[in-house]
C-alpha atoms as a PDB file:
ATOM      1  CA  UNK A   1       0.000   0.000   0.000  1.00  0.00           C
ATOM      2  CA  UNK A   2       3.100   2.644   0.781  1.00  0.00           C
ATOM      3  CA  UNK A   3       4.211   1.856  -2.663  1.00  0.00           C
ATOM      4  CA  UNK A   4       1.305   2.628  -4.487  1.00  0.00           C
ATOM      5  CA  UNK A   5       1.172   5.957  -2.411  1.00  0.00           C
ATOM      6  CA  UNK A   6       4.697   6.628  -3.032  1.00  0.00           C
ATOM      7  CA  UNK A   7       4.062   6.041  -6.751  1.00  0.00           C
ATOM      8  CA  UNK A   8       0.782   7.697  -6.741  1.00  0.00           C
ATOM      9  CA  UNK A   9       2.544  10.961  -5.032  1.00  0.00           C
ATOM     10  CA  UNK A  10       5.577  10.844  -7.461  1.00  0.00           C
ATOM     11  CA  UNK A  11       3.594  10.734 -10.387  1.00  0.00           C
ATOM     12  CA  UNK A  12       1.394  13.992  -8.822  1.00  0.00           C
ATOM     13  CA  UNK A  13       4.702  15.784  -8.304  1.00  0.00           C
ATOM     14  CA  UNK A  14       5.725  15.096 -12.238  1.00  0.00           C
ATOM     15  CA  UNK A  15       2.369  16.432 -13.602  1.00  0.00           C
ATOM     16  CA  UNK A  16       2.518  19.319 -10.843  1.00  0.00           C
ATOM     17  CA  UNK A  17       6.078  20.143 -12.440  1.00  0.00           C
ATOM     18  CA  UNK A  18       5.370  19.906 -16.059  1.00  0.00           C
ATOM     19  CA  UNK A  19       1.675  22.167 -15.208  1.00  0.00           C
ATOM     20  CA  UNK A  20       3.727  24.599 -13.236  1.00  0.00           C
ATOM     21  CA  UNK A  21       7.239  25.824 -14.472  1.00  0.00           C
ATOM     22  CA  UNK A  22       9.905  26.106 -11.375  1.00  0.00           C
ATOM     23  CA  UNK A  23      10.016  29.867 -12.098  1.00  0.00           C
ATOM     24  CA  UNK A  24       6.872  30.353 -11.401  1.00  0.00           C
ATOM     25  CA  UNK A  25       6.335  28.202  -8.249  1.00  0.00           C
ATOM     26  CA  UNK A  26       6.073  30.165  -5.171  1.00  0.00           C
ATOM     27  CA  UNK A  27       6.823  33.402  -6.991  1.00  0.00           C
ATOM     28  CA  UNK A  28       4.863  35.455  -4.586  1.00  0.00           C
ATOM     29  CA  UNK A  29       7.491  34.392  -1.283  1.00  0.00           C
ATOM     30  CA  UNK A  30      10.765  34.093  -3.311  1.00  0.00           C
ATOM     31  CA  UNK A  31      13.647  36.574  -3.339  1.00  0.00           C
ATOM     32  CA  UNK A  32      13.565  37.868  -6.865  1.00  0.00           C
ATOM     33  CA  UNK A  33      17.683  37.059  -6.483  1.00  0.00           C
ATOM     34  CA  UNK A  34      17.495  33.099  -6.230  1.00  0.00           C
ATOM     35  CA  UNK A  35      15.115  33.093  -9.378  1.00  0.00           C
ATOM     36  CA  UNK A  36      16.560  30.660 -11.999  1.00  0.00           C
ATOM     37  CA  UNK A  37      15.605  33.717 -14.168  1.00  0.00           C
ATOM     38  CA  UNK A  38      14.495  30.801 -16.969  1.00  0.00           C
ATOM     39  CA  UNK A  39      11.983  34.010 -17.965  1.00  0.00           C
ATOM     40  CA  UNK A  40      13.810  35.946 -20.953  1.00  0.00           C
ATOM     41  CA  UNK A  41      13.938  39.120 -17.996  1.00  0.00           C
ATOM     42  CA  UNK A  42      16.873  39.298 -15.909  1.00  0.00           C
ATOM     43  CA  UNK A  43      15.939  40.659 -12.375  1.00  0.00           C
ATOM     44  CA  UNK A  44      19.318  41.092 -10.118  1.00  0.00           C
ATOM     45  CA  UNK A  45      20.600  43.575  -7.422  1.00  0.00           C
ATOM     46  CA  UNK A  46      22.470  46.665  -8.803  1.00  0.00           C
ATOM     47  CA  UNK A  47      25.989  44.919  -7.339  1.00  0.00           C
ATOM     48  CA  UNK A  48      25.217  41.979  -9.957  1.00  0.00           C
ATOM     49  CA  UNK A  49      23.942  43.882 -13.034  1.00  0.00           C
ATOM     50  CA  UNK A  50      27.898  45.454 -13.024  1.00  0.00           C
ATOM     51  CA  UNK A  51      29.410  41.805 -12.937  1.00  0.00           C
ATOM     52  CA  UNK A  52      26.093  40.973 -15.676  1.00  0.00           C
ATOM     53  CA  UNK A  53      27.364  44.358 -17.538  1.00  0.00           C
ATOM     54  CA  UNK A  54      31.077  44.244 -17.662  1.00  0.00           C
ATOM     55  CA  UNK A  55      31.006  40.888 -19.052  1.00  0.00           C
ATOM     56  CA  UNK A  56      28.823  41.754 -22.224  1.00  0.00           C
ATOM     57  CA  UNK A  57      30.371  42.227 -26.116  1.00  0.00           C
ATOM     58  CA  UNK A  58      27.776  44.456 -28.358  1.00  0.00           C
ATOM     59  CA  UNK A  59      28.099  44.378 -31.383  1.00  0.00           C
ATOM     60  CA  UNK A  60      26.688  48.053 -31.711  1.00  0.00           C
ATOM     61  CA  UNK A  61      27.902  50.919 -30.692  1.00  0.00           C
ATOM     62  CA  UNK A  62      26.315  53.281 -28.132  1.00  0.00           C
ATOM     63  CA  UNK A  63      26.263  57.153 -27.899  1.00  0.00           C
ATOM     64  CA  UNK A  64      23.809  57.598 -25.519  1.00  0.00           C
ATOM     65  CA  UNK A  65      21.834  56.644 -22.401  1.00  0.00           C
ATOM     66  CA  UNK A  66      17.592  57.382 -22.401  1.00  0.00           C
ATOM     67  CA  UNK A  67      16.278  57.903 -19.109  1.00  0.00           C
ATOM     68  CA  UNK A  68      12.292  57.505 -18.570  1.00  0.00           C
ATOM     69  CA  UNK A  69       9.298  56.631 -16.570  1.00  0.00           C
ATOM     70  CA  UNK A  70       6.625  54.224 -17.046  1.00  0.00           C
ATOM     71  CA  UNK A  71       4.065  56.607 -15.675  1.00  0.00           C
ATOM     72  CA  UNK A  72       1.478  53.675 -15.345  1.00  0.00           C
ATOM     73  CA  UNK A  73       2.892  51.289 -13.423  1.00  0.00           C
ATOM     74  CA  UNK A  74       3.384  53.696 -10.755  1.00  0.00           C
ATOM     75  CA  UNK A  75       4.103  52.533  -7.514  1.00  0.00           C
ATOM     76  CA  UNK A  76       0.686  51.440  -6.105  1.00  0.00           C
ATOM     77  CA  UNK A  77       1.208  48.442  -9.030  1.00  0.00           C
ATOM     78  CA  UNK A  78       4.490  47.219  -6.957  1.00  0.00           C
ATOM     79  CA  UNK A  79       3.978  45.078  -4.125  1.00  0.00           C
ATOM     80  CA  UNK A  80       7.485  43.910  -3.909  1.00  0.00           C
ATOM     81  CA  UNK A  81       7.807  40.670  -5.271  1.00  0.00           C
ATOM     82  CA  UNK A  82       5.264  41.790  -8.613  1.00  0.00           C
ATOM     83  CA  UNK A  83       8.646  42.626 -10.746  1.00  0.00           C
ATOM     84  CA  UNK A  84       8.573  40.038 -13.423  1.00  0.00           C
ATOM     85  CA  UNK A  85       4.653  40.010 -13.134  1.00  0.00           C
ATOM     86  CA  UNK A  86       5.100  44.016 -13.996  1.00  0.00           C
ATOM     87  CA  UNK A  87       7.891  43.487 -16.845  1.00  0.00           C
ATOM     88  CA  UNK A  88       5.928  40.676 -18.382  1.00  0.00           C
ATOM     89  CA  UNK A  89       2.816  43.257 -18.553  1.00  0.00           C
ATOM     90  CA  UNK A  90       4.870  45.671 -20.280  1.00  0.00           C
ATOM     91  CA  UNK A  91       6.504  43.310 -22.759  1.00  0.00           C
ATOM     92  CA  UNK A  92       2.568  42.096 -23.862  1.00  0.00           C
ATOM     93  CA  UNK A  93       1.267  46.359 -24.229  1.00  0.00           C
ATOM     94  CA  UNK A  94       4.461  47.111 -26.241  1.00  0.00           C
ATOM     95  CA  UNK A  95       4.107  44.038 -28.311  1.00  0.00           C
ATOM     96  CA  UNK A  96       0.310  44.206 -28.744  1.00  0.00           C
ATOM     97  CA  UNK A  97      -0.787  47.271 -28.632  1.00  0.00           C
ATOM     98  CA  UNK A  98       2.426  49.611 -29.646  1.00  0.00           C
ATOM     99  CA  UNK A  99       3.350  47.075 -31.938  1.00  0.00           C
ATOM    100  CA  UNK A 100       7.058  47.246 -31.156  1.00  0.00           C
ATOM    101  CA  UNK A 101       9.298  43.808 -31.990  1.00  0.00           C
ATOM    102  CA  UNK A 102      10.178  43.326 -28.170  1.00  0.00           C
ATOM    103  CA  UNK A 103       9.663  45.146 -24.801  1.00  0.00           C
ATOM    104  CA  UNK A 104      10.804  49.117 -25.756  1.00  0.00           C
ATOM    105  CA  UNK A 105      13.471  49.158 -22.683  1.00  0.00           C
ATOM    106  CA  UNK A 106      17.169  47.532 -21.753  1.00  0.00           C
ATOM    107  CA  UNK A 107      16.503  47.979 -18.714  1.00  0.00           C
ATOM    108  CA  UNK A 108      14.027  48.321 -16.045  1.00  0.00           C
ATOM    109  CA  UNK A 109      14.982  49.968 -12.502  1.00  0.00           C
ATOM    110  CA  UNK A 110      12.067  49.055  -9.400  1.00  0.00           C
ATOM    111  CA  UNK A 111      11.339  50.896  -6.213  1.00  0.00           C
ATOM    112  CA  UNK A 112      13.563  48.242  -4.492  1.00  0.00           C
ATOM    113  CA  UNK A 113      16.078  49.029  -6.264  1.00  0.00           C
ATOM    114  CA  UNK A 114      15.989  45.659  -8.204  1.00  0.00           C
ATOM    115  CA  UNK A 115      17.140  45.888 -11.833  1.00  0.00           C
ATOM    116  CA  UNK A 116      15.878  44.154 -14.883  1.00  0.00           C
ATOM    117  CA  UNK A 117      17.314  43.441 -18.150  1.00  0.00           C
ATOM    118  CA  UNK A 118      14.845  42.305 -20.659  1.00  0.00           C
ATOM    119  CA  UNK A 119      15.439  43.943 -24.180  1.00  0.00           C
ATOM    120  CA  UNK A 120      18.615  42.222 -25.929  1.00  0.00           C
ATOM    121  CA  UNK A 121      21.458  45.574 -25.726  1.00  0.00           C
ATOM    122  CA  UNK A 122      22.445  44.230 -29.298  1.00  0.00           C
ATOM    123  CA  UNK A 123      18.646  45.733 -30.427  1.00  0.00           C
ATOM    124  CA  UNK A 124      18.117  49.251 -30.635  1.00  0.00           C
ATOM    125  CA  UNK A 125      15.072  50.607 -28.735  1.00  0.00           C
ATOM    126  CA  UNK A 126      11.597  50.688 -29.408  1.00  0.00           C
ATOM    127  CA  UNK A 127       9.512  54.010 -28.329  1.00  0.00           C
ATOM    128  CA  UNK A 128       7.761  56.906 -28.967  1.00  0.00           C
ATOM    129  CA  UNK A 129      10.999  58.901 -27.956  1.00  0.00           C
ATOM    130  CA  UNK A 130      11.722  58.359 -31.731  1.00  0.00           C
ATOM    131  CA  UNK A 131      14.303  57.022 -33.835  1.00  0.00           C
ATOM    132  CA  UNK A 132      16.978  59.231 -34.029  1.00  0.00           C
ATOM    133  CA  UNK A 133      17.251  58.882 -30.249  1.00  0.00           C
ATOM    134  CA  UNK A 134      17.245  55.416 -30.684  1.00  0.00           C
ATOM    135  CA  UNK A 135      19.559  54.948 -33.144  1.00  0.00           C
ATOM    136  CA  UNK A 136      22.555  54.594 -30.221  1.00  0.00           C
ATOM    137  CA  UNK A 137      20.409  53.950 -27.423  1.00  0.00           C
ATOM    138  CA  UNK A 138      20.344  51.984 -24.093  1.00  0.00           C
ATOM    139  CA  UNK A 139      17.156  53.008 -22.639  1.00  0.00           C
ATOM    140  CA  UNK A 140      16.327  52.847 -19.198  1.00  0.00           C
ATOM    141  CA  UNK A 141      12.677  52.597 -17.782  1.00  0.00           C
ATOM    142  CA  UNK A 142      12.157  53.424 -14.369  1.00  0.00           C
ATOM    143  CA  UNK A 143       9.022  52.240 -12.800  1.00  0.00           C
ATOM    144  CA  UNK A 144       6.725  55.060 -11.318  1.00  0.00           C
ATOM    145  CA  UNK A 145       5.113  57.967 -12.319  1.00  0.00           C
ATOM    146  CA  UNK A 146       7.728  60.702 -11.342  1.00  0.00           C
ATOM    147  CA  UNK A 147       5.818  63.571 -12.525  1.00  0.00           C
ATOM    148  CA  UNK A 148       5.314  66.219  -9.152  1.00  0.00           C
ATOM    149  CA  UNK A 149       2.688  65.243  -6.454  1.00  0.00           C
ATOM    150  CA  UNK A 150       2.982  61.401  -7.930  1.00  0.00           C
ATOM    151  CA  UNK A 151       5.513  58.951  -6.840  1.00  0.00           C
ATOM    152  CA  UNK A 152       8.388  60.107  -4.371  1.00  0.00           C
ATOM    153  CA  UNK A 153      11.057  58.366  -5.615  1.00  0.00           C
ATOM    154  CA  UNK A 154      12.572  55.417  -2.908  1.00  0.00           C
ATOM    155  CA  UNK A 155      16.255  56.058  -2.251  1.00  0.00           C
ATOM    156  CA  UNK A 156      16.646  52.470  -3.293  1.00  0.00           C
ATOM    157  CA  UNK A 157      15.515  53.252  -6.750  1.00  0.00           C
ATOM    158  CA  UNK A 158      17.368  56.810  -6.629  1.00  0.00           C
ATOM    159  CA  UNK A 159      20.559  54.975  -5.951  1.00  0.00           C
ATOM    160  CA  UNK A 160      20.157  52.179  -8.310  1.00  0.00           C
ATOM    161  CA  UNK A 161      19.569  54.581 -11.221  1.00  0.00           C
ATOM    162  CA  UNK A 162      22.582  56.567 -10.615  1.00  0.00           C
ATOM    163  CA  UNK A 163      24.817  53.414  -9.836  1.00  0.00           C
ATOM    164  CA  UNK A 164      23.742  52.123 -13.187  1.00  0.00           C
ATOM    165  CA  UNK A 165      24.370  54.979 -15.244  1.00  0.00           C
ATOM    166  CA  UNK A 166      27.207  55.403 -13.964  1.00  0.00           C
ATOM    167  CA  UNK A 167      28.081  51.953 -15.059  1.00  0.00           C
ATOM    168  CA  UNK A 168      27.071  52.459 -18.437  1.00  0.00           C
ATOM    169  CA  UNK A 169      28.944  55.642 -18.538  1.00  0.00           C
ATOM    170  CA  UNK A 170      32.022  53.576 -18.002  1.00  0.00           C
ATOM    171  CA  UNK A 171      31.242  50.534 -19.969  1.00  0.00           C
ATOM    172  CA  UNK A 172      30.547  52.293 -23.344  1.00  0.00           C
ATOM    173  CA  UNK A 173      32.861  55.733 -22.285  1.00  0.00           C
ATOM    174  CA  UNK A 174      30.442  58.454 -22.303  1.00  0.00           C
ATOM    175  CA  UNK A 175      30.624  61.805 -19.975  1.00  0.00           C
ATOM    176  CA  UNK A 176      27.428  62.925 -18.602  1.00  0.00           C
ATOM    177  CA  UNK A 177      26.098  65.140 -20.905  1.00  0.00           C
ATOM    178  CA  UNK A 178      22.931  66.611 -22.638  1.00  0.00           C
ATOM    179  CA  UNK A 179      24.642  64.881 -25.605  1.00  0.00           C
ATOM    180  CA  UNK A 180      25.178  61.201 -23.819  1.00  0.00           C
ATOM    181  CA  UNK A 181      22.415  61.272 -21.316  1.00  0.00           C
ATOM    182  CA  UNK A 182      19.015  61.996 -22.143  1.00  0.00           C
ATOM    183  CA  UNK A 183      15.307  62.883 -20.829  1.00  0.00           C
ATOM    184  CA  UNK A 184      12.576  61.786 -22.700  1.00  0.00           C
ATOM    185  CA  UNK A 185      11.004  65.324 -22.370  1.00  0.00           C
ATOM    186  CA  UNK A 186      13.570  66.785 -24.958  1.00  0.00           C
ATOM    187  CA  UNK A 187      12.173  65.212 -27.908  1.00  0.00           C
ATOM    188  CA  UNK A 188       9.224  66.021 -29.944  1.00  0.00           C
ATOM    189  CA  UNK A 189       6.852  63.736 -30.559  1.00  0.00           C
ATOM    190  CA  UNK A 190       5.957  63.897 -33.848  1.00  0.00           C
ATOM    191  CA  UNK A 191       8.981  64.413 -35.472  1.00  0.00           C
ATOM    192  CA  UNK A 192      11.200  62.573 -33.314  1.00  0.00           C
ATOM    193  CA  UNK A 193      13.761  65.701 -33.328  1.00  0.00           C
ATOM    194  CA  UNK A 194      15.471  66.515 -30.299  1.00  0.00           C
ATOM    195  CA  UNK A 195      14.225  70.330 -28.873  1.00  0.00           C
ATOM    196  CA  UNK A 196      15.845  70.178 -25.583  1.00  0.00           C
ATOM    197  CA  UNK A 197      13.757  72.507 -23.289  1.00  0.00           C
ATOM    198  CA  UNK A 198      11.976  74.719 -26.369  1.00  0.00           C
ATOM    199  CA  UNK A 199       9.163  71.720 -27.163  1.00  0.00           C
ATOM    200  CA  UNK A 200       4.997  73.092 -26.212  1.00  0.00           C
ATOM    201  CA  UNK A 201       3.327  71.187 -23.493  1.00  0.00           C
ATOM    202  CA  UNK A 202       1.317  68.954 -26.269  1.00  0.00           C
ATOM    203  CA  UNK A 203       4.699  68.065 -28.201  1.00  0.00           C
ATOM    204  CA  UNK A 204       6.706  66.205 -25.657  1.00  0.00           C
ATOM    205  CA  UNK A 205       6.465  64.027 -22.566  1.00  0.00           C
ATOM    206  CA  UNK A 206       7.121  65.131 -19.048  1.00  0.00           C
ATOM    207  CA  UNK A 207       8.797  61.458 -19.390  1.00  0.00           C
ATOM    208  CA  UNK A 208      10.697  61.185 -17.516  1.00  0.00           C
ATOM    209  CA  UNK A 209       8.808  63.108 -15.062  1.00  0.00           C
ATOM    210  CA  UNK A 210       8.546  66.840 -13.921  1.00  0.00           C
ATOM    211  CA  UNK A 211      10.080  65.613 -10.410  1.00  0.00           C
ATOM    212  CA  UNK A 212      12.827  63.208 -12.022  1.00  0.00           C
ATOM    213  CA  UNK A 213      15.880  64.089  -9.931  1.00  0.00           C
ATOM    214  CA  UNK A 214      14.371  67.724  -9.703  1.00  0.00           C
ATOM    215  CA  UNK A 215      13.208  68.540 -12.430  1.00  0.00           C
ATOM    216  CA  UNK A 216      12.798  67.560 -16.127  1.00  0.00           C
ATOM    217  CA  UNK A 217      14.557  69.785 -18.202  1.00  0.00           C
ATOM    218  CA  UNK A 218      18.423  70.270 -19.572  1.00  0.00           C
ATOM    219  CA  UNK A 219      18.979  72.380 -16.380  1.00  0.00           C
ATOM    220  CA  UNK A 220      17.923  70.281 -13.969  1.00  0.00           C
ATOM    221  CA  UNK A 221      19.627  67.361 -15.162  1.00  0.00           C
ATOM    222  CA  UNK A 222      22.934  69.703 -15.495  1.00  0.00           C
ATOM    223  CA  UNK A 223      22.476  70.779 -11.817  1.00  0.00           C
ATOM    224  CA  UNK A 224      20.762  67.746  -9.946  1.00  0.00           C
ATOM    225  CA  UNK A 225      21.626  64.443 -11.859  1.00  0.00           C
ATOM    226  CA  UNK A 226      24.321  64.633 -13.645  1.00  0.00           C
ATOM    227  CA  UNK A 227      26.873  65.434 -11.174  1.00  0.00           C
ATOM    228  CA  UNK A 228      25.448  62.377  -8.947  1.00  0.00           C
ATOM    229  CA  UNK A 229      26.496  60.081 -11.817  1.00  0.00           C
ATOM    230  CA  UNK A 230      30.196  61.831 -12.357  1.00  0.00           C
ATOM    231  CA  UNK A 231      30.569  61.503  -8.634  1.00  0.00           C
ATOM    232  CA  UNK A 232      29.592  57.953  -8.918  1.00  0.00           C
ATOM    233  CA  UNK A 233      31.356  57.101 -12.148  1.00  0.00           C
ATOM    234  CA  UNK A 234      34.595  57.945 -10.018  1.00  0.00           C
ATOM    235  CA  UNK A 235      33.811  56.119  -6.880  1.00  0.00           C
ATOM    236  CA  UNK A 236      33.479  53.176  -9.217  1.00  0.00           C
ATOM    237  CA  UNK A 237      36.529  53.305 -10.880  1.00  0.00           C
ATOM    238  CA  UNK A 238      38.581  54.134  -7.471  1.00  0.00           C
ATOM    239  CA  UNK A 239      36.776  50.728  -5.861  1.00  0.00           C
ATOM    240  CA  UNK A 240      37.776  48.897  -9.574  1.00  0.00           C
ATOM    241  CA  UNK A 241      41.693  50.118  -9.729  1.00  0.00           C
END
């Protein structure tokens, strides 16, 4: 009789494992970390996207670094173990609706501070940012909706976004710049043409949010973003040599 139950229960457990994938088994109570990550998104720590990063060849080259929000999901979507859940729902509206070939980001930054790499870095990105600022693009999508008396940005997701420029500053040698790292805000919509702070209301995005690191426009970045990545860019390199 114990063998038949044995059998009975092992048989069970193969159905139950070829029904249910291992990555998705207890999702809900599993540190996004000790995934098997069989999903095509990546979802690590900031510490292990710069081991992921540095150990990548692209065969493209890239000139510049696109920072935005999703705006919807905001933060009331994130419960803190929803990231692949999240990603996944992205992926499907920019594949079915937009009609893009693939999720529009690289990379995908969470109010954890998780990261997420999901778009292949040897594609260009998809978006309504346009395609000359895609041409020589790594875009970054940071969950939220950033735009004032929305989302406060976590200091998780603050650092993690300026710890991963900064790596992608150093990885593909680019100085923070208007020129190297850009807002969505500074390109119009229609014509995809970059007009820095000079585009009306109903021609650009607030993307990547009017309180993005203070503020959405060249100035702000100059003043408020940019000198968190140079500062960071160095502390990296010091800690590497």
């Amino acid at each position: 009789m114990r063998k038949k139950s044995s059998l009975v229960l092992a048989i069970l457990f193969i159905i139950f494992i070829h029904v249910f994938p291992f990555s998705t088994i207890g999702y809900a109570n599993t540190d996004v970390n000790q995934l098997d990550n069989q999903d095509k998104h990546l979802i690590m720590t900031k510490e292990k996207f710069k081991e992921w990063l540095f150990q990548q060849d692209l065969s493209r080259e890239v000139k510049v670094i696109q920072q935005h929000h999703t705006w919807v999901p905001s933060y009331d979507r994130f419960n803190g173990v929803n990231h692949l859940e999240l990603l996944q729902g992205m992926e499907q509206h920019h594949i079915k609706t937009m009609g893009w070939r693939d999720i529009a980001q690289h990379i995908t930054t969470f109010p954890d501070g998780k990261v997420a790499v999901s778009r292949p870095f040897d594609m260009s990105p998809d978006g309504s940012i346009g395609p000359i600022a895609n041409a020589n693009s790594i875009a970054i999508e940071n969950v939220g909706n950033f735009d004032i008396g929305n989302d406060v940005m976590t200091k998780e997701q603050k650092d993690t976004i300026v710890f991963i420029t900064a790596l992608l500053c150093i990885k593909f040698g680019l100085n923070p710049s208007v020129d190297t790292i850009t807002y969505h805000h500074w390109w119009h919509l229609k014509t995809g043409e970059r007009v820095l702070d000079e585009g009306n209301d109903y021609d650009v995005k607030t993307c990547p949010g009017t309180g993005f690191f203070g503020g959405n426009s060249t100035e702000d970045a100059e003043k408020n973003f940019y000198p968190l990545v140079s500062e960071k860019i160095e502390e990296i390199l010091a800690s590497m040599s």
